[in-house]
C-alpha atoms as a PDB file:
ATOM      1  CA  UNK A   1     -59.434 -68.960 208.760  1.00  0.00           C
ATOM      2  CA  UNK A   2     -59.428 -67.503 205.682  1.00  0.00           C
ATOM      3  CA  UNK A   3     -62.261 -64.733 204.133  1.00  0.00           C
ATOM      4  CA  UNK A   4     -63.248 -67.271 201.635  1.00  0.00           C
ATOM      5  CA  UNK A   5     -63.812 -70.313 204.262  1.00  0.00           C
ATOM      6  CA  UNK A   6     -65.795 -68.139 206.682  1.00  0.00           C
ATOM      7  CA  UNK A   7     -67.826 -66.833 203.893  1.00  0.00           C
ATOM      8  CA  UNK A   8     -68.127 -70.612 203.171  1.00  0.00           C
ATOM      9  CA  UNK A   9     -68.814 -72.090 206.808  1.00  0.00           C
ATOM     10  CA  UNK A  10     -71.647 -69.118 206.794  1.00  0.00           C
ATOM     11  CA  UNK A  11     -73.314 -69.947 203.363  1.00  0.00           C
ATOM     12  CA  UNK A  12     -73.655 -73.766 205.018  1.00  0.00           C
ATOM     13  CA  UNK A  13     -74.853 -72.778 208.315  1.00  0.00           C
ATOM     14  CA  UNK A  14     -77.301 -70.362 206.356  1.00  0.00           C
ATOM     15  CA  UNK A  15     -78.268 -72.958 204.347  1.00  0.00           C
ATOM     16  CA  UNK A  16     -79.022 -75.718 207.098  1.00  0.00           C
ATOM     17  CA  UNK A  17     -80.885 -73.274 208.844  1.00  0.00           C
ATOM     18  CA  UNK A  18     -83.081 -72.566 206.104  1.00  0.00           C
ATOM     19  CA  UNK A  19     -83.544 -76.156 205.053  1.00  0.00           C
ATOM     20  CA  UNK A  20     -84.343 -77.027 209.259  1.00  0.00           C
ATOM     21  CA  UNK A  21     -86.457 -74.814 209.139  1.00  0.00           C
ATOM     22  CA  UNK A  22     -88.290 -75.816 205.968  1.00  0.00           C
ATOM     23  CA  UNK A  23     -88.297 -79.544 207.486  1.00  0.00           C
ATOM     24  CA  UNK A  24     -89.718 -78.371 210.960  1.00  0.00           C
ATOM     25  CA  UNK A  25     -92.752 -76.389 209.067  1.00  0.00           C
ATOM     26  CA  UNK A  26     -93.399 -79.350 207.133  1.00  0.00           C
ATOM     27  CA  UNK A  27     -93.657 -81.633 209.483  1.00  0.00           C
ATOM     28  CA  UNK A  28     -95.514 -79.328 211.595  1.00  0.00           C
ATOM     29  CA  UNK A  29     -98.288 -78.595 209.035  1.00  0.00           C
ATOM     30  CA  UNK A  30     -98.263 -82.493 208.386  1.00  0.00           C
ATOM     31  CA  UNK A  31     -98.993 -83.017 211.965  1.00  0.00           C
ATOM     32  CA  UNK A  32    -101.576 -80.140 212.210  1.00  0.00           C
ATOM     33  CA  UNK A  33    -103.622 -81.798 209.363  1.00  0.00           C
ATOM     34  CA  UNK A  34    -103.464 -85.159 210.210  1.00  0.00           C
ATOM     35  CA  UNK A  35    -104.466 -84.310 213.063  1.00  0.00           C
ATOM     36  CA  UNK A  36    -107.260 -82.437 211.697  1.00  0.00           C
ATOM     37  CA  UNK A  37    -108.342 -85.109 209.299  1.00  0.00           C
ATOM     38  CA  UNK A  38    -109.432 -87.358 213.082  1.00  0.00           C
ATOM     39  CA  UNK A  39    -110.367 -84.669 214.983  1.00  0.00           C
ATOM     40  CA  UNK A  40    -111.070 -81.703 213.491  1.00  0.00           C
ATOM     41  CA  UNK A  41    -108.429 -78.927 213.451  1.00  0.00           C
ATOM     42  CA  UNK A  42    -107.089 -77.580 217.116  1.00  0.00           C
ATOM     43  CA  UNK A  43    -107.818 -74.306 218.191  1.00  0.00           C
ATOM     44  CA  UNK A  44    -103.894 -73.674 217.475  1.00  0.00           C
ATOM     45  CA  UNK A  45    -104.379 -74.300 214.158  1.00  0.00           C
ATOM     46  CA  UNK A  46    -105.910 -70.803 212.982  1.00  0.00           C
ATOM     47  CA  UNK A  47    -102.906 -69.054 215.519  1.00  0.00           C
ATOM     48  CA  UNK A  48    -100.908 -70.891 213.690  1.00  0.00           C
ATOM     49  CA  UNK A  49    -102.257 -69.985 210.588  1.00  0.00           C
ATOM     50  CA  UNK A  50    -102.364 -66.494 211.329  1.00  0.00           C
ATOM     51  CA  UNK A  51     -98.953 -66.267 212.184  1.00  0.00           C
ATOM     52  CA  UNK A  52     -97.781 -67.773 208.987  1.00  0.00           C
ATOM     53  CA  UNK A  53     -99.948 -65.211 206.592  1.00  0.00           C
ATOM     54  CA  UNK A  54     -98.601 -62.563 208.824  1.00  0.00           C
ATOM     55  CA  UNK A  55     -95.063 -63.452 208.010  1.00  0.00           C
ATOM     56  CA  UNK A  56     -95.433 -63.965 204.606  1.00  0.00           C
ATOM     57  CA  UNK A  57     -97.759 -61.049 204.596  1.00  0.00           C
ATOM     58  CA  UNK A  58     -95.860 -58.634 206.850  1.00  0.00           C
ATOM     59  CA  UNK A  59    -100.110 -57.532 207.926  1.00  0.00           C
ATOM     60  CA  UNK A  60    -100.052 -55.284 210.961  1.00  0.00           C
ATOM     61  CA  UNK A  61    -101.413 -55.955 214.232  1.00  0.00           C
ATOM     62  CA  UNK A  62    -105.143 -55.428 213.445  1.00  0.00           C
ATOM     63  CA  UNK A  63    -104.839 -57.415 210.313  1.00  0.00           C
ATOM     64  CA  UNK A  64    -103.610 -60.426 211.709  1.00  0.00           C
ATOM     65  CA  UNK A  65    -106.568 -60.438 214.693  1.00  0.00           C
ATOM     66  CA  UNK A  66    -109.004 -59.659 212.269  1.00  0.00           C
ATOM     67  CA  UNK A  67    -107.728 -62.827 210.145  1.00  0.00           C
ATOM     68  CA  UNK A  68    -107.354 -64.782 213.135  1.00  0.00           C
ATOM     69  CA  UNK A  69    -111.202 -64.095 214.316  1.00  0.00           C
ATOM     70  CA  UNK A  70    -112.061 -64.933 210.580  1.00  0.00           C
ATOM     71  CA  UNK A  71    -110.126 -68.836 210.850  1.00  0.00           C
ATOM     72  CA  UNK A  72    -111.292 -69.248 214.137  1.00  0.00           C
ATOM     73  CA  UNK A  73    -115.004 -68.927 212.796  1.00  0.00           C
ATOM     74  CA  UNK A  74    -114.478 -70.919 209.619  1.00  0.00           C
ATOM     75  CA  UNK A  75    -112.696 -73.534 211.582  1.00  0.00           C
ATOM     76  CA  UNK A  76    -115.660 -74.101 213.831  1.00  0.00           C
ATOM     77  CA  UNK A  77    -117.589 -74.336 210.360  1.00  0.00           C
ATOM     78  CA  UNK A  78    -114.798 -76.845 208.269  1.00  0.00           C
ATOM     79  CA  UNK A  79    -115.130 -79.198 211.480  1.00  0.00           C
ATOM     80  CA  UNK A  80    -118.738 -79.367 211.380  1.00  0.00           C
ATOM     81  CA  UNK A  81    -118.604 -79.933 207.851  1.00  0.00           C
ATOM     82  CA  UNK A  82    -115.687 -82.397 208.109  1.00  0.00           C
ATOM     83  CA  UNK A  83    -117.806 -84.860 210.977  1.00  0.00           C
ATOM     84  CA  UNK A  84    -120.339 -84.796 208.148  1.00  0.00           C
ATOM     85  CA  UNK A  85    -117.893 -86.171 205.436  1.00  0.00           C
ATOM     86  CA  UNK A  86    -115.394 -87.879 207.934  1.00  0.00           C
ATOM     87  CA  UNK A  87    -117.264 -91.287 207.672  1.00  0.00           C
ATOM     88  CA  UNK A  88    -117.665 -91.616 203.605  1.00  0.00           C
ATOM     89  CA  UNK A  89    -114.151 -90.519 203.240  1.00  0.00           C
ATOM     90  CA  UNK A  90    -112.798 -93.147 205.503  1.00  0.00           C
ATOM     91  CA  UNK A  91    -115.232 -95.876 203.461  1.00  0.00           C
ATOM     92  CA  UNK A  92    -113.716 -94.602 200.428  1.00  0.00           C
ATOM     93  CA  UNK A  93    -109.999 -94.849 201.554  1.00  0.00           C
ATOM     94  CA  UNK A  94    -110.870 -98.556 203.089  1.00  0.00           C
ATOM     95  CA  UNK A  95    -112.297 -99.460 199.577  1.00  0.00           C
ATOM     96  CA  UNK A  96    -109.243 -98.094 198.118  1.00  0.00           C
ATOM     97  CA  UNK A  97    -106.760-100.065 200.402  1.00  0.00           C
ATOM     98  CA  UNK A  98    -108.597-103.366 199.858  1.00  0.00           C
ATOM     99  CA  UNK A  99    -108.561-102.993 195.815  1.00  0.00           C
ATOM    100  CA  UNK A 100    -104.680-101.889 196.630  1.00  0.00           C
ATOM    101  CA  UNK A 101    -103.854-104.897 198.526  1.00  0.00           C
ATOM    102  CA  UNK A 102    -106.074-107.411 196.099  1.00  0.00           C
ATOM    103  CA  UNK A 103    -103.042-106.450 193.742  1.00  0.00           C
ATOM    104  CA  UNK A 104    -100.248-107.594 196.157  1.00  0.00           C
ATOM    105  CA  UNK A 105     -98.696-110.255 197.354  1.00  0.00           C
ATOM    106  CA  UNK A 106     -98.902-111.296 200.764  1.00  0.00           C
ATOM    107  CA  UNK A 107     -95.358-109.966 201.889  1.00  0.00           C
ATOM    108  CA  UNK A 108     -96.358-106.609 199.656  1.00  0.00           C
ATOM    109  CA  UNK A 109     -99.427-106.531 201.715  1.00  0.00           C
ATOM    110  CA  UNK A 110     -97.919-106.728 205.432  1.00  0.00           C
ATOM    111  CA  UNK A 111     -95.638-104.043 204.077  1.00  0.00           C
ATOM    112  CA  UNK A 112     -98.371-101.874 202.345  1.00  0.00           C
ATOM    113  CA  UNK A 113    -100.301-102.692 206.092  1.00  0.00           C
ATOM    114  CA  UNK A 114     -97.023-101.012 207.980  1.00  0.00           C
ATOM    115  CA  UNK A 115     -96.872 -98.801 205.401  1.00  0.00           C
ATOM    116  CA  UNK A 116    -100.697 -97.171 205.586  1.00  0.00           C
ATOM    117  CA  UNK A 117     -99.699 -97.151 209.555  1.00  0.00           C
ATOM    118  CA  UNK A 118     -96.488 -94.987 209.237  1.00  0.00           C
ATOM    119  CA  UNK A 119     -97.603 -92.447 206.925  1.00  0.00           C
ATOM    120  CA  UNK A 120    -101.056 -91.569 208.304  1.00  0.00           C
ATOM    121  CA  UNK A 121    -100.824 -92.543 211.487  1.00  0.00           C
ATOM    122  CA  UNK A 122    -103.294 -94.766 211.410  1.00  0.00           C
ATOM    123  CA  UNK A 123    -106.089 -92.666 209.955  1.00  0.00           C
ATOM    124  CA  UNK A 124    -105.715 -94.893 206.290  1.00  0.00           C
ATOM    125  CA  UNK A 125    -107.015 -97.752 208.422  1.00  0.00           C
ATOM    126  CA  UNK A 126    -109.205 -96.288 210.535  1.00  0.00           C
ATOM    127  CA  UNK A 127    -107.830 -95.967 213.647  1.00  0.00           C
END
């Protein structure tokens, strides 16, 4: 194989990497707040956190516990907060759906119903 083609078959595989990459942290992070949105976010969720500001932070060793004591404690704190708000946001996403679905037809209204279930999981419709 030629220079040029290897350089080539590198640039891709670099590429694809990058982009897999991209794709698994988005889907990740989706996961991790949806998640949070029912429940609350995991305990993982401030490691995970903590790992990513480290990264993109290049903190040292103490930095990144010290941040990951400080998400752990404001975690605790969002999720308290969040079981306060949980229920009115729900009501206001149900109210929002049924003025949605007013506007369709019935066929457009199955598929908005499959729809809401797909991309939250559920959590659109309460469940």
């Amino acid at each position: 194989m030629s220079a040029t083609k290897t350089t080539l078959v590198a640039v891709v595989v670099l590429v694809l990497t990058f982009g897999a990459g991209v794709a698994v942290g988005v889907f990740a992070d989706h996961v991790v707040m949806m998640r949070g949105m029912r429940h609350g976010l995991p305990p993982f969720a401030t490691h995970m956190m903590a790992n990513r500001l480290s990264r993109h932070l290049d903190l040292t060793a103490a930095q990144k516990a010290k941040i990951e004591r400080i998400l752990e404690r404001r975690r605790t704190r969002m999720n308290q907060l969040w079981a306060g708000v949980r229920p009115h946001i729900h009501e206001e996403i149900e109210q929002t759906n049924a003025e949605i679905a007013a506007v369709l037809t019935p066929e457009q209204r199955a598929r908005f119903e499959r729809l809401k279930l797909r991309l939250h999981g559920g959590i659109a419709a309460g469940r």
